[in-house]
Protein backbone atom coordinates (compact mmCIF):
# COMPACT_ATOMS: atom_id res chain seq x y z
CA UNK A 1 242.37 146.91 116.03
CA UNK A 2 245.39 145.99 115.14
CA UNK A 3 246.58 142.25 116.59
CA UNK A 4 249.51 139.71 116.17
CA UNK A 5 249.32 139.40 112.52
CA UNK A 6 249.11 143.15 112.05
CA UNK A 7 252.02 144.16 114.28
CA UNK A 8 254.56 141.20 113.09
CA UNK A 9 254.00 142.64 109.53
CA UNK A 10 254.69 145.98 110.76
CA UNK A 11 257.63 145.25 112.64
CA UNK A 12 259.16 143.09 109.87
CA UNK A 13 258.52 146.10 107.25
CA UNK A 14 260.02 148.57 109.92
CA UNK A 15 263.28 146.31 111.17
CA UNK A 16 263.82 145.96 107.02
CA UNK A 17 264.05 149.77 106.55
CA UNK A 18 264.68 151.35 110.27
CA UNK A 19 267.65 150.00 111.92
CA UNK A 20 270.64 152.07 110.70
CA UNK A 21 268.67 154.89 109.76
CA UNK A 22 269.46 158.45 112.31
CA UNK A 23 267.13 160.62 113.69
CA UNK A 24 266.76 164.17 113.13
CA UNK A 25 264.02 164.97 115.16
CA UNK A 26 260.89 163.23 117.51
CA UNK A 27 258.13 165.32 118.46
CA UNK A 28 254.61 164.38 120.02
CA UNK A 29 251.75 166.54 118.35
CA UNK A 30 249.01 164.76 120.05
CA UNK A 31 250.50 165.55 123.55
CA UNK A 32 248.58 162.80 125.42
CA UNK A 33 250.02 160.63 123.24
CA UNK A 34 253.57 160.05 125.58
CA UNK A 35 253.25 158.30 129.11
CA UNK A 36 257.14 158.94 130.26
CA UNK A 37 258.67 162.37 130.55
CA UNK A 38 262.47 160.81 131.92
CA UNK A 39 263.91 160.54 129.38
CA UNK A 40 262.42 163.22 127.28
CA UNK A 41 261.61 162.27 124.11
CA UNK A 42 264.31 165.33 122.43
CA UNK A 43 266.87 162.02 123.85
CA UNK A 44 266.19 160.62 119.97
CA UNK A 45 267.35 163.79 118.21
CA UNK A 46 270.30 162.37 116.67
CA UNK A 47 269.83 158.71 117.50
CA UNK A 48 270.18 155.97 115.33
CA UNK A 49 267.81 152.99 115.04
CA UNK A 50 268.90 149.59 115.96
CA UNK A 51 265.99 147.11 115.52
CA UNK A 52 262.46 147.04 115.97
CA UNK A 53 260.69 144.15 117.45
CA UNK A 54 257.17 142.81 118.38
CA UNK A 55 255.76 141.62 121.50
CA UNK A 56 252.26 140.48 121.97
CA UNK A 57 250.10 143.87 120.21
CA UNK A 58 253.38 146.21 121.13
CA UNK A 59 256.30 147.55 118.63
CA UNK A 60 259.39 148.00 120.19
CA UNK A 61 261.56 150.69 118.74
CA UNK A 62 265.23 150.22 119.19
CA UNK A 63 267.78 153.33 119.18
CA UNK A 64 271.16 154.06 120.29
CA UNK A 65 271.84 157.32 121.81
CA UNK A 66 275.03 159.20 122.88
CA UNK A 67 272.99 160.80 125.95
CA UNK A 68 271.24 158.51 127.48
CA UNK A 69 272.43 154.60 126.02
CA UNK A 70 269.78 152.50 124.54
CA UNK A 71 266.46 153.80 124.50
CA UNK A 72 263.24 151.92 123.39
CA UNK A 73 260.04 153.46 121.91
CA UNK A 74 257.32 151.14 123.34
CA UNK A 75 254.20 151.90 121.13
CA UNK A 76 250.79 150.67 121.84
CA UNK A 77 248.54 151.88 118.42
CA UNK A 78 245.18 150.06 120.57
CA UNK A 79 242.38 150.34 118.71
CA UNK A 80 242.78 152.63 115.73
CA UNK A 81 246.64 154.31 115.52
CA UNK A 82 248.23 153.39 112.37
CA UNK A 83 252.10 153.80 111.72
CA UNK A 84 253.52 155.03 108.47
CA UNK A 85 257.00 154.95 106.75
CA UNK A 86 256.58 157.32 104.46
CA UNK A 87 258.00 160.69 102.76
CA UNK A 88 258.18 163.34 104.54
CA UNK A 89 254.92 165.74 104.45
CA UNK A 90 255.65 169.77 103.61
CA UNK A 91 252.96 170.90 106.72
CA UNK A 92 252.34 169.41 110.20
CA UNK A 93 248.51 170.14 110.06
CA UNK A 94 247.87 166.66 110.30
CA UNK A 95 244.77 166.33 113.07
CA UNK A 96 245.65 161.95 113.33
CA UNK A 97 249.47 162.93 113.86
CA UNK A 98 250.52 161.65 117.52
CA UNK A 99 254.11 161.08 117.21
CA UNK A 100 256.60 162.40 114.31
CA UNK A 101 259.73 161.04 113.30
CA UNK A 102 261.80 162.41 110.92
CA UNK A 103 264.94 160.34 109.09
CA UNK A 104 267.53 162.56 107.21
CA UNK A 105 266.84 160.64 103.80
CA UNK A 106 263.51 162.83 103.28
CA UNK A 107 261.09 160.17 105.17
CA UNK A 108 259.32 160.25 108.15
CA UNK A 109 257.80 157.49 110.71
CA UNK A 110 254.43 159.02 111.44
CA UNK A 111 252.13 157.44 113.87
CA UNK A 112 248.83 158.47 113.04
CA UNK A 113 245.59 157.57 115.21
CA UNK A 114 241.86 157.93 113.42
CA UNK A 115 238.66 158.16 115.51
CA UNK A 116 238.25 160.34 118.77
CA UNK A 117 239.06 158.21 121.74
CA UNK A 118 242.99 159.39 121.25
CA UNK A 119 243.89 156.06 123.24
CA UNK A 120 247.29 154.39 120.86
CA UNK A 121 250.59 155.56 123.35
CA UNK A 122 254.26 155.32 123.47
CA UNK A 123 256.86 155.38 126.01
CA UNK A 124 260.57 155.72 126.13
CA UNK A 125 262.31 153.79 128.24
CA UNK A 126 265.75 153.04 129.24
CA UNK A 127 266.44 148.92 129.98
CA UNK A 128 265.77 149.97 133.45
CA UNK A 129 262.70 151.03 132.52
CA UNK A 130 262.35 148.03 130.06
CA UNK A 131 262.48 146.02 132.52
CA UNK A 132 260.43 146.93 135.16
CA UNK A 133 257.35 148.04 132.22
CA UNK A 134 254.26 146.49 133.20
CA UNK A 135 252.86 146.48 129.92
CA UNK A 136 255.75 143.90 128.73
CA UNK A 137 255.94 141.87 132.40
CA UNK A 138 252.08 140.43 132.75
CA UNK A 139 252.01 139.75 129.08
CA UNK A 140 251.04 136.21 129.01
CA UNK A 141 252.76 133.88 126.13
CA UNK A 142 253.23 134.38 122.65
CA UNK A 143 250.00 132.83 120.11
CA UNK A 144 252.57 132.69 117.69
CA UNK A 145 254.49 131.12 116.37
CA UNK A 146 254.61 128.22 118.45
CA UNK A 147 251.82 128.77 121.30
CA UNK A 148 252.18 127.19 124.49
CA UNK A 149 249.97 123.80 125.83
CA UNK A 150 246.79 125.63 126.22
CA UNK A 151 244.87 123.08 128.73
CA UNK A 152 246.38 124.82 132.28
CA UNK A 153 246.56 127.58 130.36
CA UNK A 154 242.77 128.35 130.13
CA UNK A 155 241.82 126.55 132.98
CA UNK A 156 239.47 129.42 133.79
CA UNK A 157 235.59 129.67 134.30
CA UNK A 158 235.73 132.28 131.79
CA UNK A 159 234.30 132.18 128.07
CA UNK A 160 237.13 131.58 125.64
CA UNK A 161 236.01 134.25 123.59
CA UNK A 162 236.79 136.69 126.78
CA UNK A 163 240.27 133.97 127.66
CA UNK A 164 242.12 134.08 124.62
CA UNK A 165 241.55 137.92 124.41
CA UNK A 166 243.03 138.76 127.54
CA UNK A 167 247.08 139.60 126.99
CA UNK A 168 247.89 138.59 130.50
CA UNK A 169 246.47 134.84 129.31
CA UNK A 170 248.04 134.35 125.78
CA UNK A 171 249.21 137.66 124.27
CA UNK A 172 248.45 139.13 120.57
CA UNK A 173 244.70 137.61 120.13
CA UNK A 174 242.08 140.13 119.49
CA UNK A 175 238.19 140.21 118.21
CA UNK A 176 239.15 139.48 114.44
CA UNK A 177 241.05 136.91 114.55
CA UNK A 178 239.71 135.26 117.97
CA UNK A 179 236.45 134.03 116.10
CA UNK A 180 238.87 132.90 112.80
CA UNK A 181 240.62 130.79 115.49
CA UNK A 182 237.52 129.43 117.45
CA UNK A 183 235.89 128.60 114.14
CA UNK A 184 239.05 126.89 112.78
CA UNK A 185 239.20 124.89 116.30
CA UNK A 186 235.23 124.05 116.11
CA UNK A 187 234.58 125.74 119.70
CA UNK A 188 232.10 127.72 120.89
CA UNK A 189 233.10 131.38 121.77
CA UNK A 190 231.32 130.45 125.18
CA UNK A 191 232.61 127.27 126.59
CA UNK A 192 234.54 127.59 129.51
CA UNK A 193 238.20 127.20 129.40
CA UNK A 194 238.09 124.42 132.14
CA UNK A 195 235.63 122.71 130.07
CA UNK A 196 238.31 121.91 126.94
CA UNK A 197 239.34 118.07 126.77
CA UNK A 198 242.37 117.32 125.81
CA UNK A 199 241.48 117.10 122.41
CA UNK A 200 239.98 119.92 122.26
CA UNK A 201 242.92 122.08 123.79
CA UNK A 202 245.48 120.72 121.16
CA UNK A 203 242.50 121.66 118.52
CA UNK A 204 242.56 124.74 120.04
CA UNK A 205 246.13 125.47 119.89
CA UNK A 206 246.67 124.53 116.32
CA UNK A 207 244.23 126.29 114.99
CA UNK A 208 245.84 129.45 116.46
CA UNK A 209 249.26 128.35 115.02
CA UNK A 210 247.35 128.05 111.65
CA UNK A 211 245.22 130.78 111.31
CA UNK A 212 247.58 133.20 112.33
CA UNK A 213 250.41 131.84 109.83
CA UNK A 214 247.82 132.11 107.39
CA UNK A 215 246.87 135.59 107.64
CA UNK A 216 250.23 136.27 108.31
CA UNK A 217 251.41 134.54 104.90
CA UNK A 218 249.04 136.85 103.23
CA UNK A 219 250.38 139.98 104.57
CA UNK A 220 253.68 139.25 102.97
CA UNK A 221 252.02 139.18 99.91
CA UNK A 222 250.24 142.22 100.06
CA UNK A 223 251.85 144.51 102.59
CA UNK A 224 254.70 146.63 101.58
CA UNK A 225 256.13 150.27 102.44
CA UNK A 226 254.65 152.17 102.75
CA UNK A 227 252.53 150.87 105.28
CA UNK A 228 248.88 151.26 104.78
CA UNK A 229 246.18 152.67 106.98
CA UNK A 230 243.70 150.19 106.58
CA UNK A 231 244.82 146.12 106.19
CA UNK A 232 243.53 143.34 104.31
CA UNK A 233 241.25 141.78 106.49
CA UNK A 234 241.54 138.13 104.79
CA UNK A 235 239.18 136.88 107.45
CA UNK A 236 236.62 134.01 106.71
CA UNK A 237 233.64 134.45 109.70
CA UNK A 238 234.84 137.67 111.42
CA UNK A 239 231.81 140.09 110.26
CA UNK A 240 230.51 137.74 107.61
CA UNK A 241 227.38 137.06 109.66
CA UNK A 242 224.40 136.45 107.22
CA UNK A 243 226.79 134.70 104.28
CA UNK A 244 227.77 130.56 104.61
CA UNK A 245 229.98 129.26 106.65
CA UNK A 246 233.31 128.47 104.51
CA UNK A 247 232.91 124.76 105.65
CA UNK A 248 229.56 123.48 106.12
CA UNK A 249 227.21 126.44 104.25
CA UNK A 250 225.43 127.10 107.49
CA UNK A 251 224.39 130.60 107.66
CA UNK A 252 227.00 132.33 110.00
CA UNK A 253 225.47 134.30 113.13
CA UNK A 254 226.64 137.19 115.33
CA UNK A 255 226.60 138.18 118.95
CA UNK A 256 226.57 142.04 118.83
CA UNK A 257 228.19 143.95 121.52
CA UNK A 258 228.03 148.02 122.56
CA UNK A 259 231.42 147.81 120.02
CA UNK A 260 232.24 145.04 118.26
CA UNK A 261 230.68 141.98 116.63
CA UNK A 262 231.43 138.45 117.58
CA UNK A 263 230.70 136.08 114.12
CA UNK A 264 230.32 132.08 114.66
CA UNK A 265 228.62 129.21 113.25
CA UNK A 266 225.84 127.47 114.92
CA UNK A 267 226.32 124.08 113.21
CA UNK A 268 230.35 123.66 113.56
CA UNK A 269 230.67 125.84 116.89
CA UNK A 270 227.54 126.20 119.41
CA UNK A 271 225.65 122.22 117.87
CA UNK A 272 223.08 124.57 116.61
CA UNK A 273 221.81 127.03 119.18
CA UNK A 274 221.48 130.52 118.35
CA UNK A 275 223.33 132.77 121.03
CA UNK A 276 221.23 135.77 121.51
CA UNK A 277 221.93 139.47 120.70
CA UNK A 278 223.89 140.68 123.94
CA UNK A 279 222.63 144.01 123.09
CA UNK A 280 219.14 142.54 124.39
CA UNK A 281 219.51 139.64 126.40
CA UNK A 282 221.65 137.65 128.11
CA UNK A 283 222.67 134.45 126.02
CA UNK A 284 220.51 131.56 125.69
CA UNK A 285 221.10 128.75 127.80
């Protein structure tokens, strides 16, 4: 899925090439794809882009229109929609297409979505409609690049693991780069967030600072336009379970889920208990 890092790379790709550029067309091929109808999305034919900007896991596309004043594409890619800068393609038949762009210099932005569920969106909105979008007004704080005092923050009975996931608590964490962050911090994906000492909270909150610079530094090393379908993933525990741990050489573990895998290391995270397949049974006490 792509997170913070992912989506600050985009945008920074995107608000190098987009802003200035004019649209000559927008279309929706996957039709489920849009969640606004006023106004239509035909309001970008013969926009022009003004900036593109992230918040939390959303890309805000900027454009100026003589219809209908600024307009902004809110995109959502969730779990597996991709977007591509890229030249334009001669045919349509593209089954992943979901929304189409064209530019008049021969390129296209192309958001593409891989896998069935059909679940990345956009919407165009007006700033009325900016304004009043839910998706934008319960996001919680940004992780980066300066996250907020996380002690009140995730003063919650809940798991971190579940806390720092949820974008109405701190927004742009995801499953990668949650367990990078936990493991950097030396806290189990389980304790409670109104367990953390003090100590532990300003661990906490550096490590996210760090880790996310640091994957961030390496996408602007390695991520250029055209943008790619599939990232670097320069992760160190996420879905390494069964090599060392990058620190101490302990053997890292997992907690498998219906979907995803949560990685961790028994001797610098849970003091050496083995948290049981969640698949099977409920966690060890």
């Amino acid at each position: 899925m792509p997170e913070l890092p992912e989506m600050e790379i985009v945008a920074r790709r995107l608000a190098a090439a987009l802003p200035g550029q004019a649209i000559e067309s927008a279309m929706t091929p996957g039709i489920n794809v849009l969640k606004t109808f006023d106004p239509p999305l035909s309001a970008l034919d013969g926009a022009t882009f003004t900036d593109v900007r992230r918040r939390g896991k959303l890309l805000l596309l900027e454009a100026s229109t003589a219809s209908h004043g600024p307009l902004t594409l809110l995109t959502h890619l969730m779990s597996a929609g991709r977007l591509q800068l890229q030249p334009k393609r001669g045919s349509l038949r593209d089954k992943t297409a979901r929304v189409l762009i064209r530019l008049p210099d021969d390129h296209e932005l192309r958001l593409r979505e891989f896998g069935t569920k059909q679940a990345a969106w956009v919407k165009l909105l007006t700033l009325d409609g900016l304004e009043e979008e839910d998706s934008l007004r319960t996001l919680g704080p940004e992780a980066w690049p300066d996250p907020p005092e996380l002690g009140e923050l995730l003063a919650s009975p809940r798991p971190l693991h579940s806390l720092l996931r949820d974008q109405q608590v701190i927004a742009g964490i995801g499953r990668t780069w949650v367990d990078e962050i936990l493991h950097a911090a030396k806290l189990s994906p389980f304790k409670r967030g109104d367990d953390l000492t003090e100590r532990e909270a300003k661990a906490l909150r550096d490590a996210m600072a760090g880790e996310l610079q640091r994957v961030l530094d390496v996408y602007e090393d390695t991520v250029r336009l055209p943008l790619p379908e599939k990232f670097p993933k320069p992760t160190r525990v996420h879905a390494h379970q069964g090599e060392p741990c990058p620190r101490c050489e302990t053997v890292l573990e997992a907690v498998f889920y219906e979907d995803y895998v949560m990685t961790y290391c028994p001797h610098c995270q849970t003091e050496g208990r083995i948290l049981k397949d969640r698949r099977l049974s409920r966690l060890l006490k």
